[in-house]
N, C-alpha and C. Protein backbone atom coordinates (compact mmCIF):
# COMPACT_ATOMS: atom_id res chain seq x y z
N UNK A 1 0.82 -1.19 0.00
CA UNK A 1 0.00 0.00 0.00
C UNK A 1 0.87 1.27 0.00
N UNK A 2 1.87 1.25 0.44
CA UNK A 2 2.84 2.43 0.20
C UNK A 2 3.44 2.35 -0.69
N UNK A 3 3.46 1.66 -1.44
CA UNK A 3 4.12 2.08 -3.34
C UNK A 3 2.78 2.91 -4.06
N UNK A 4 1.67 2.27 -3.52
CA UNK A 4 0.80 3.00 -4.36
C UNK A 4 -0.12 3.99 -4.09
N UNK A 5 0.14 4.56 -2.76
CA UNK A 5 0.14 5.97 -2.03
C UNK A 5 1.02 6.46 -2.52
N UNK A 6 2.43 6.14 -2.64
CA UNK A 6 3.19 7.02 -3.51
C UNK A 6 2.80 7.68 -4.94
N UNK A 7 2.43 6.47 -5.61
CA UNK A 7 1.98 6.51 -6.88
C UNK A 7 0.84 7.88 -6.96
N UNK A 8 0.16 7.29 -5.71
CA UNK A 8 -1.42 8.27 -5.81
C UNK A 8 -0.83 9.82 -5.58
N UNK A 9 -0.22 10.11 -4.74
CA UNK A 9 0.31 11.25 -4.03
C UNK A 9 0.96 12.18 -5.26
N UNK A 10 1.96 11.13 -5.53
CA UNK A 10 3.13 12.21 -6.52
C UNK A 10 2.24 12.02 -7.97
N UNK A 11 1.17 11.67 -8.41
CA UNK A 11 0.00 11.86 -9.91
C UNK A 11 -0.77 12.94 -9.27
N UNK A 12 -1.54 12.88 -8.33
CA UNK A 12 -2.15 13.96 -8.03
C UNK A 12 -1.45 15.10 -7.68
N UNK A 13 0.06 15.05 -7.15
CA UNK A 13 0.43 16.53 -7.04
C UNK A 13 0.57 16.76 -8.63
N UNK A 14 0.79 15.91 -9.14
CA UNK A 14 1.16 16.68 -10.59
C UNK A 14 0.04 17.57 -11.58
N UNK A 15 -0.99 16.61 -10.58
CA UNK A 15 -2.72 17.36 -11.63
C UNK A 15 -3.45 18.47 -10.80
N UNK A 16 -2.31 18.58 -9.48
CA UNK A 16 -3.43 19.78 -8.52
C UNK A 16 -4.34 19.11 -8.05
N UNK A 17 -4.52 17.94 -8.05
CA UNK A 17 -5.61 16.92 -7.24
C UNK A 17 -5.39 16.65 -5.84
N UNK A 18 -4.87 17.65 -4.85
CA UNK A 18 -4.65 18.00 -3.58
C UNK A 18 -5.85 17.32 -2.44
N UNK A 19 -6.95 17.51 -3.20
CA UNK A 19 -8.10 16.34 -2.11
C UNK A 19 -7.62 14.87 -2.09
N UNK A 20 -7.86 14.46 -3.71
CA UNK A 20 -7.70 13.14 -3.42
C UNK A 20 -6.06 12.60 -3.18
N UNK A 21 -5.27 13.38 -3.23
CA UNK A 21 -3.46 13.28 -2.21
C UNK A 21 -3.70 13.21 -0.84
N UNK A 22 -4.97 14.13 -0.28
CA UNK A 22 -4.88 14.03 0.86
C UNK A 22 -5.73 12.54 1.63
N UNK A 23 -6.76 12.05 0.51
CA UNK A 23 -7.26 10.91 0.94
C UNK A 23 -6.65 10.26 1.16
N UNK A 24 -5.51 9.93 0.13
CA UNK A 24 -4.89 8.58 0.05
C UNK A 24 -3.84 8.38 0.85
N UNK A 25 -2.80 9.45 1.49
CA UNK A 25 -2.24 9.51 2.78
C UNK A 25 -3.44 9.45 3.89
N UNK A 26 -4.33 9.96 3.70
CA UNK A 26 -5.14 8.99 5.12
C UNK A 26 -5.73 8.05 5.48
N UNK A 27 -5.89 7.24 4.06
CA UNK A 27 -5.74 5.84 3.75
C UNK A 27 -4.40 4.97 4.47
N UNK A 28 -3.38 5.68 3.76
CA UNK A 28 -2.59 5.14 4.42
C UNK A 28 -2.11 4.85 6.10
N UNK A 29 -2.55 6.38 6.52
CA UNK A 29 -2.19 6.46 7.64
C UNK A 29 -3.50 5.32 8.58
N UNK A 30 -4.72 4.82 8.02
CA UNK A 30 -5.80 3.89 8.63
C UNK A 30 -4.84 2.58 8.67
N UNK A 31 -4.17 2.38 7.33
CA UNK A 31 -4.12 1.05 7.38
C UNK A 31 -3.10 0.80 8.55
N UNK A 32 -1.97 2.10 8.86
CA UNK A 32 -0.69 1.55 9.95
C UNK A 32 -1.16 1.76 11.34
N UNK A 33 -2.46 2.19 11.21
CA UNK A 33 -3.06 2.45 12.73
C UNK A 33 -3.57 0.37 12.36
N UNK A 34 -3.76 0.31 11.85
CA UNK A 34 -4.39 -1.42 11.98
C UNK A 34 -3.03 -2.07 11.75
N UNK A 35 -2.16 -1.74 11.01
CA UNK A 35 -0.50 -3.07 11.11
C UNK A 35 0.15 -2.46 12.34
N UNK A 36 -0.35 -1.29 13.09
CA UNK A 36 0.42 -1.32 14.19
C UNK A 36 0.15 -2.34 15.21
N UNK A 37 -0.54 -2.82 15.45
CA UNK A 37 -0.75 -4.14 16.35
C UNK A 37 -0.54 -5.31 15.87
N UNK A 38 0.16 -5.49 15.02
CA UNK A 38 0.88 -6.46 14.37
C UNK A 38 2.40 -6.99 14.41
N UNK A 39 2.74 -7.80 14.26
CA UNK A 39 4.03 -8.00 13.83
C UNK A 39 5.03 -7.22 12.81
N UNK A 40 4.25 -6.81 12.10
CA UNK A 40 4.59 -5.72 10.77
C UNK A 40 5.41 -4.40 11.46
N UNK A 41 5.25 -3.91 12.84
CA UNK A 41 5.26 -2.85 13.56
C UNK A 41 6.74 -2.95 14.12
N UNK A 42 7.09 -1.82 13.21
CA UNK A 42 8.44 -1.63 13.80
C UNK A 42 9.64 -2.53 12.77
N UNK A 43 8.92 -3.02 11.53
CA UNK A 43 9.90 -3.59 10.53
C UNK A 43 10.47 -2.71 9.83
N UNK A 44 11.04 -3.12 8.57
CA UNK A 44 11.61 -2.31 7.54
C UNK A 44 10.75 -1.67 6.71
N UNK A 45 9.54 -2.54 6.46
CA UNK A 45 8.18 -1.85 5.93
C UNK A 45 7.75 -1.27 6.87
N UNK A 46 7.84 -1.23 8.21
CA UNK A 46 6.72 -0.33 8.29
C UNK A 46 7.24 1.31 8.64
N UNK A 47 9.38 1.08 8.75
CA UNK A 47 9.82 2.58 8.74
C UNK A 47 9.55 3.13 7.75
N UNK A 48 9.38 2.23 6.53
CA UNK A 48 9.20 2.91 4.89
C UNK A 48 8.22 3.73 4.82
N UNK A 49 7.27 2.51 5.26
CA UNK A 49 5.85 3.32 5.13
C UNK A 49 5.82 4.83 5.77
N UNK A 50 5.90 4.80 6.96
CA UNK A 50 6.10 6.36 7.82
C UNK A 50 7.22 7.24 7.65
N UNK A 51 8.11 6.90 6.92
CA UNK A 51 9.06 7.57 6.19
C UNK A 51 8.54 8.46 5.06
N UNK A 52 7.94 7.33 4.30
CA UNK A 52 7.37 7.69 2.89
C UNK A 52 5.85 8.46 2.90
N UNK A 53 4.99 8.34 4.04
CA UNK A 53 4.23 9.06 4.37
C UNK A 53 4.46 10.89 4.59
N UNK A 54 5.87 10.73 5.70
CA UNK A 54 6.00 11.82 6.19
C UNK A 54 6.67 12.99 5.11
N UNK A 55 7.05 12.15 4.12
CA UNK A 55 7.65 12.89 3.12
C UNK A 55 6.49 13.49 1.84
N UNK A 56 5.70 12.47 2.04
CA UNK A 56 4.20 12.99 1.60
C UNK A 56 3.56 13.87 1.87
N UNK A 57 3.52 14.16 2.89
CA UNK A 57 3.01 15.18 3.82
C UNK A 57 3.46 16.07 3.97
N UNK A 58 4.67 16.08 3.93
CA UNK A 58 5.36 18.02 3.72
C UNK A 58 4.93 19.05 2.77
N UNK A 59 4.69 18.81 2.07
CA UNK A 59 3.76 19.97 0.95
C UNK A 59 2.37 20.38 1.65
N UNK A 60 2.09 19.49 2.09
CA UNK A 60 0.76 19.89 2.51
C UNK A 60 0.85 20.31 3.86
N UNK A 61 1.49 19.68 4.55
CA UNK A 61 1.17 19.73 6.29
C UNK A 61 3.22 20.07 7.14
N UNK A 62 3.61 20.75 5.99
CA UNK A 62 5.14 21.12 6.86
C UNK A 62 5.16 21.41 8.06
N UNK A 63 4.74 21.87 8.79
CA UNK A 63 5.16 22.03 10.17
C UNK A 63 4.92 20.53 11.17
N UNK A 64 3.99 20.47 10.68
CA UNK A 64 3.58 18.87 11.54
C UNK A 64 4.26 17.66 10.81
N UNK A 65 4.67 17.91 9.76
CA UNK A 65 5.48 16.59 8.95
C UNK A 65 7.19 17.19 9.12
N UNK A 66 7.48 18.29 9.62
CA UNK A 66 8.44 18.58 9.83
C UNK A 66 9.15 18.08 11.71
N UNK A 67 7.95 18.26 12.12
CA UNK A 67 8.13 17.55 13.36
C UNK A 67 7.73 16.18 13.67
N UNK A 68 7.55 15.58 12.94
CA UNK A 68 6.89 14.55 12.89
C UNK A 68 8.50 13.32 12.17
N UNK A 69 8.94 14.08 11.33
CA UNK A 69 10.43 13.84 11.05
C UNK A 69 11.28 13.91 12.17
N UNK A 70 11.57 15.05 12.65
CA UNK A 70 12.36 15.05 13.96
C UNK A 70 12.32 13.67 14.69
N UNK A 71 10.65 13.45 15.21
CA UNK A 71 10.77 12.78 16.21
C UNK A 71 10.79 11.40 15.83
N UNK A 72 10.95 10.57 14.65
CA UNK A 72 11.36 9.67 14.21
C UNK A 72 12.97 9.45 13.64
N UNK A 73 13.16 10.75 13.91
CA UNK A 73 14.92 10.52 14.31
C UNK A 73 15.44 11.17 12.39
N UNK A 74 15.09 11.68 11.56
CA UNK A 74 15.14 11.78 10.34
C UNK A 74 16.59 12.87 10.21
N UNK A 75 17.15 12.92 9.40
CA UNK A 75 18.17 13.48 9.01
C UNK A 75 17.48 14.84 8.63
N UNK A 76 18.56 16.24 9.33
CA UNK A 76 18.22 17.25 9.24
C UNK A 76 16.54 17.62 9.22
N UNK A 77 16.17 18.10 7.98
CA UNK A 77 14.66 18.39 7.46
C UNK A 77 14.30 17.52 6.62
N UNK A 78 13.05 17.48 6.88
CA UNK A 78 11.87 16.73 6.16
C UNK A 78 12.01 17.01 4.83
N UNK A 79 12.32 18.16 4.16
CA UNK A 79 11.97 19.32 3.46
C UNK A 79 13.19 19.25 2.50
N UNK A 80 14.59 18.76 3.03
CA UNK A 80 15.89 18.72 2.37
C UNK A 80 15.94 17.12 1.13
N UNK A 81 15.41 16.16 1.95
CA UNK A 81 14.64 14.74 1.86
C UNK A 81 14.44 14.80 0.07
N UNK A 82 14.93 13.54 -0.56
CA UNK A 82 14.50 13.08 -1.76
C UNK A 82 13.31 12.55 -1.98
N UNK A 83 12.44 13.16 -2.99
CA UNK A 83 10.65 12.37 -3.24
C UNK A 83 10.64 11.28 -3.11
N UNK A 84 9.98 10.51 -2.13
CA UNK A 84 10.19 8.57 -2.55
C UNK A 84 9.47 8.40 -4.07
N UNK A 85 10.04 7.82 -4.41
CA UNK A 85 9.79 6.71 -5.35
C UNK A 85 8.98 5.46 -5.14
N UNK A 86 7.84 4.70 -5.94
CA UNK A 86 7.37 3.42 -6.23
C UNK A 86 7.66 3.01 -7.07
N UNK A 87 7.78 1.58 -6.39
CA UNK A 87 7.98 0.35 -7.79
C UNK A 87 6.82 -0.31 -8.20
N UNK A 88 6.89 -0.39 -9.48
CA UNK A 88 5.29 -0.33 -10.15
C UNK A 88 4.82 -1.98 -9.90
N UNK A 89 6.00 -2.73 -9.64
CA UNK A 89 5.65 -4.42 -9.24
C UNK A 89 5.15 -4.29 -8.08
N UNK A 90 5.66 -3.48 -6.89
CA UNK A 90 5.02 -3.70 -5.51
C UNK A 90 3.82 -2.87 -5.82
N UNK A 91 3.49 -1.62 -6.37
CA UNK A 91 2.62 -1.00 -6.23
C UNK A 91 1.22 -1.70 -7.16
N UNK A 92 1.69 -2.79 -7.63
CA UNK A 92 0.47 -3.36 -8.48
C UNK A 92 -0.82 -4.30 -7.85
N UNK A 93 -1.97 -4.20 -8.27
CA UNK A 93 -2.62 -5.03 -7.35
C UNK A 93 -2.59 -6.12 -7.87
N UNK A 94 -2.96 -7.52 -6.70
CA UNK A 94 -2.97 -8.59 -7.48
C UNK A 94 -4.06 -9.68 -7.75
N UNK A 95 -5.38 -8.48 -7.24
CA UNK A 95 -6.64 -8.90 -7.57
C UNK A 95 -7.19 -7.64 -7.44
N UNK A 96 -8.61 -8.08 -8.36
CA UNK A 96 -9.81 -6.96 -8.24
C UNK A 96 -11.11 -7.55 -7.84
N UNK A 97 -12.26 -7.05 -7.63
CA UNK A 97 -13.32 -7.08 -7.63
C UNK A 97 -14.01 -7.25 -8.80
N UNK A 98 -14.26 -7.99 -9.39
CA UNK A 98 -14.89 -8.77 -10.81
C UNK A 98 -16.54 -8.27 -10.23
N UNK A 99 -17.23 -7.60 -10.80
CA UNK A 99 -18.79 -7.21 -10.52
C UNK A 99 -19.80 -8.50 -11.27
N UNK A 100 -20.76 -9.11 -11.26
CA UNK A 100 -21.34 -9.87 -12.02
C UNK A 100 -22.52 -9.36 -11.53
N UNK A 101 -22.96 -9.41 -13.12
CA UNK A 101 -24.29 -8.84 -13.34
C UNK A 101 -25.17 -9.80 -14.33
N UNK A 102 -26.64 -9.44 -13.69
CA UNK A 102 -27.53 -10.31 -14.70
C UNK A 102 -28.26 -9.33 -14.60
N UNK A 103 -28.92 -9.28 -16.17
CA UNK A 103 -29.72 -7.96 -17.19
C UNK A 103 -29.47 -6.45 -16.19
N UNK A 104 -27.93 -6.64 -16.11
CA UNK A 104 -27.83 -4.97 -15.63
C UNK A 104 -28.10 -4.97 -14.15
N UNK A 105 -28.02 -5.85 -13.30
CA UNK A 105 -28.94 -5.81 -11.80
C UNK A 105 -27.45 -6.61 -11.44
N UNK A 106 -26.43 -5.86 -10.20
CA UNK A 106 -25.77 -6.74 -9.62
C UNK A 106 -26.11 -7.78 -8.73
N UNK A 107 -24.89 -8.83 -9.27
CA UNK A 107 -25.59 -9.81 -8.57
C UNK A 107 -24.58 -10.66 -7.53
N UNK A 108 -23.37 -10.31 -7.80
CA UNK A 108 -22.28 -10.84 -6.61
C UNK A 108 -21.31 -10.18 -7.16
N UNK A 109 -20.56 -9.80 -6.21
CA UNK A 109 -18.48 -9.26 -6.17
C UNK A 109 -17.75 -10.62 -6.10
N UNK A 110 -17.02 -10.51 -7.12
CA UNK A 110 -15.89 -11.87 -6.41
C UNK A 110 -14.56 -11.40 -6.49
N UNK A 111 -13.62 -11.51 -6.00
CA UNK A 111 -12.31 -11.51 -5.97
C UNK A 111 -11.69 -12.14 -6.82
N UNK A 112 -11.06 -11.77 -7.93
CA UNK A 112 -10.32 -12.56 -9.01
C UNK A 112 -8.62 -12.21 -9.24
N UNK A 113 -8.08 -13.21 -9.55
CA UNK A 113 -6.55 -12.62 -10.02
C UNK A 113 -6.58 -11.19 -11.06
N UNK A 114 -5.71 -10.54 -11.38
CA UNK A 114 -5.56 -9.84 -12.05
C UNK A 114 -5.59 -9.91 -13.44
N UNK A 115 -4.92 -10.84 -13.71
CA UNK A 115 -4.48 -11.96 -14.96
C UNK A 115 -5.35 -12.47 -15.50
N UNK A 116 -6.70 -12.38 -14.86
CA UNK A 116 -7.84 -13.75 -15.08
C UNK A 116 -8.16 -13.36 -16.75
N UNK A 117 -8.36 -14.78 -17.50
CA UNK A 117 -8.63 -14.71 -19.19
C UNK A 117 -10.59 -14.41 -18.95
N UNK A 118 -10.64 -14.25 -20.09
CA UNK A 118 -12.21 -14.29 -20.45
C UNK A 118 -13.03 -15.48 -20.10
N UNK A 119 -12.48 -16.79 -20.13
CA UNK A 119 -13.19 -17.85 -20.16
C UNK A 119 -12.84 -18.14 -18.84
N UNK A 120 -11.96 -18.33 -17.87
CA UNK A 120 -12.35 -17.97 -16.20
C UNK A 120 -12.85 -17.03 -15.93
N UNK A 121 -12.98 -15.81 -16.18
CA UNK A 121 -13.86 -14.81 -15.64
C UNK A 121 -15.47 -15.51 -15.89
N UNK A 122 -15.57 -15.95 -17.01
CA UNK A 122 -17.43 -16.37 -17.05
C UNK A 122 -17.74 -18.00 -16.19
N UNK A 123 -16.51 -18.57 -16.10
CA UNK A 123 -16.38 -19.55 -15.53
C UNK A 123 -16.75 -19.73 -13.67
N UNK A 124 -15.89 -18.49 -13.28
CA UNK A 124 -16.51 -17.83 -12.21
C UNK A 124 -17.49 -17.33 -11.71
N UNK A 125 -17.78 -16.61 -12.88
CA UNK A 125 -19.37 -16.45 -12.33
C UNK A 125 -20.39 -16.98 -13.02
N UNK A 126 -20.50 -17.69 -13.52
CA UNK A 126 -21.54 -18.76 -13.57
C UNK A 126 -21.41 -19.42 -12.51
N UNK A 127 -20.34 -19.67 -12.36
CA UNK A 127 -20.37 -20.64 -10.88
C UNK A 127 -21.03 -20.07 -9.51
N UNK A 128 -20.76 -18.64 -9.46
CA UNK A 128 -21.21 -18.22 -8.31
C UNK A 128 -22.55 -18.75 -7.99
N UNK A 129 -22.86 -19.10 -6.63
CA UNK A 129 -24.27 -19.69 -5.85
C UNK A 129 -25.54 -18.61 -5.88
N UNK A 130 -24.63 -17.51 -6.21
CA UNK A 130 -26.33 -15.95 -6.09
C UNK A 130 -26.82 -16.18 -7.67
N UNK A 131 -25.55 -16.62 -8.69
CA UNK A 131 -25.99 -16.11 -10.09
C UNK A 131 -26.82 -17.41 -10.48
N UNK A 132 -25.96 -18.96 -10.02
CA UNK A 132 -27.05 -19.73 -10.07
C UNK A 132 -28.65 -19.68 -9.92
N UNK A 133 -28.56 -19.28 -8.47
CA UNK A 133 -29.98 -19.17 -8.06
C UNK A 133 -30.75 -17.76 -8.58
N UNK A 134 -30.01 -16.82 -9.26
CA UNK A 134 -31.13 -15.79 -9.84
C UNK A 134 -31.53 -16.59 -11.20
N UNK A 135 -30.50 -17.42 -12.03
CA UNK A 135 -30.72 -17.96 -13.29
C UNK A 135 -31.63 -18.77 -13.02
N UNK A 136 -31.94 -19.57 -11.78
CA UNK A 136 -33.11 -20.27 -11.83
C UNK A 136 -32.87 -21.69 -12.78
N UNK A 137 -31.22 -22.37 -12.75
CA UNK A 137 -31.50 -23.24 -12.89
C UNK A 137 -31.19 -23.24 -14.81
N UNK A 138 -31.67 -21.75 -15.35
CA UNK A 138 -31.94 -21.55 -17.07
C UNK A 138 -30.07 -21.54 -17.47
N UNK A 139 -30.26 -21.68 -18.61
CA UNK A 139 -28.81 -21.03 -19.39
C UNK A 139 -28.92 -19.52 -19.80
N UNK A 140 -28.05 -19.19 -19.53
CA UNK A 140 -27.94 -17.33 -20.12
C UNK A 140 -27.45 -17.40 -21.39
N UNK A 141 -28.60 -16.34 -22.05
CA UNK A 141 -28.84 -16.03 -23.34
C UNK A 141 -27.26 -15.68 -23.76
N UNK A 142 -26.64 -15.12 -23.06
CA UNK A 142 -25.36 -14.34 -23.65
C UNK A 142 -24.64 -13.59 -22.14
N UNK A 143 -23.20 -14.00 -22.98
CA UNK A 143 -22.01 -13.99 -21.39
C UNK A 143 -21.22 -12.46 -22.64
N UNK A 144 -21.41 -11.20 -21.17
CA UNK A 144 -20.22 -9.80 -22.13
C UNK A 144 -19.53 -9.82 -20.99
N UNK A 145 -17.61 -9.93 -20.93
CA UNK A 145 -17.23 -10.00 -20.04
C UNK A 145 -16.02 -8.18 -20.59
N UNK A 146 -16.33 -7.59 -19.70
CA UNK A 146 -15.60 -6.22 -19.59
C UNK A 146 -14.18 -6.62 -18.85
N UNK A 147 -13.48 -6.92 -19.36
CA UNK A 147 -11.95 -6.81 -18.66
C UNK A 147 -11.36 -6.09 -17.82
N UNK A 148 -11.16 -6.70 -16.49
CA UNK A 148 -10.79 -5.74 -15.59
C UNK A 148 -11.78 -5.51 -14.84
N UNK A 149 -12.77 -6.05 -15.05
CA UNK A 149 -14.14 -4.78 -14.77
C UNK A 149 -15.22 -6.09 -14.29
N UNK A 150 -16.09 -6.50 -14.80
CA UNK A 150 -17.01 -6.77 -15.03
C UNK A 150 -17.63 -8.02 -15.78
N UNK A 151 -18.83 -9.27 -15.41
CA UNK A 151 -19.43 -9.99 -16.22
C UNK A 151 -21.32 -9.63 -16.22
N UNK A 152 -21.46 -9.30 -17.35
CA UNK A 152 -23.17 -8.96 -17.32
C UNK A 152 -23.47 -10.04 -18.16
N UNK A 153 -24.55 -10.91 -17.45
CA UNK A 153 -24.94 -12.33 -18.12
C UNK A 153 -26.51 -11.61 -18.45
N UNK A 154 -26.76 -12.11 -19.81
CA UNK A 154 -28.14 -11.45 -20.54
C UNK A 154 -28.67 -13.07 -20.18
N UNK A 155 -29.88 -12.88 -19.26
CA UNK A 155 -30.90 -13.82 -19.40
C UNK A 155 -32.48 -13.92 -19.64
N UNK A 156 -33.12 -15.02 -20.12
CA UNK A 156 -34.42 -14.15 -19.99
C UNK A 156 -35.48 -14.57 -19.14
């Protein structure tokens, strides 16, 4: 999640998209309030993460990301600090939310690889137990599978 807070942060400073920069550092900052009670707490990921946060945050919030550096022990200023960088392999997801739909009416979310071909994506959701039971058992007229995105099964 911190490669692609980076990602989010340094695209939106570039477009003036200053709201959604500020979401996504507070995204971030939810998820280390939840890996702080973890094992994760206090690793190499998780100085990155609050490293790479706090360096996020200086454009917007310098005085408090300037002290906020200090007290994590940071060299000189926050402010002197090189932009982090993401790597587009860590920052990639490695599933989505596949939507399945029958005549336009959702009908289950499933979790799929990223990778998934056309013929597992319909494979999947035909299989699903909600799409079964809305099909009633029938065959669907016609499978449109949106890549990345989406299966809308036309039935009648």
């Amino acid at each position: 999640m911190t490669h692609q807070t980076i990602q989010k942060v340094t695209e939106d400073f570039e477009e003036f998209a200053f709201n959604t920069a500020i979401s996504a550092l507070m995204s971030l900052r939810n998820e280390l309030k939840t890996v702080k009670n973890t094992p994760l707490y206090d690793s190499v990921a998780w100085n990155e993460a609050v490293e790479s946060m706090l360096l996020l945050m200086a454009p917007i919030t310098p005085h408090i990301a300037e002290e906020l550096w200090a007290r994590i022990g940071g060299e000189y200023s926050v402010h002197d600090q090189t932009w982090p960088e993401w790597d587009a392999d860590t920052a990639a997801e490695e599933t989505f939310t596949l939507v399945v739909q029958i005549n336009g009416k959702t009908r289950d979310k499933i979790e799929v690889p990223v990778g998934i071909t056309e013929e597992q994506a319909r494979e999947v959701a035909l299989g699903s137990e909600s799409v079964r039971r809305h099909l009633g058992g029938g065959e669907p007229e016609r499978v449109i599978y949106v890549p990345g995105r989406l299966v809308n099964i036309v039935a009648r």
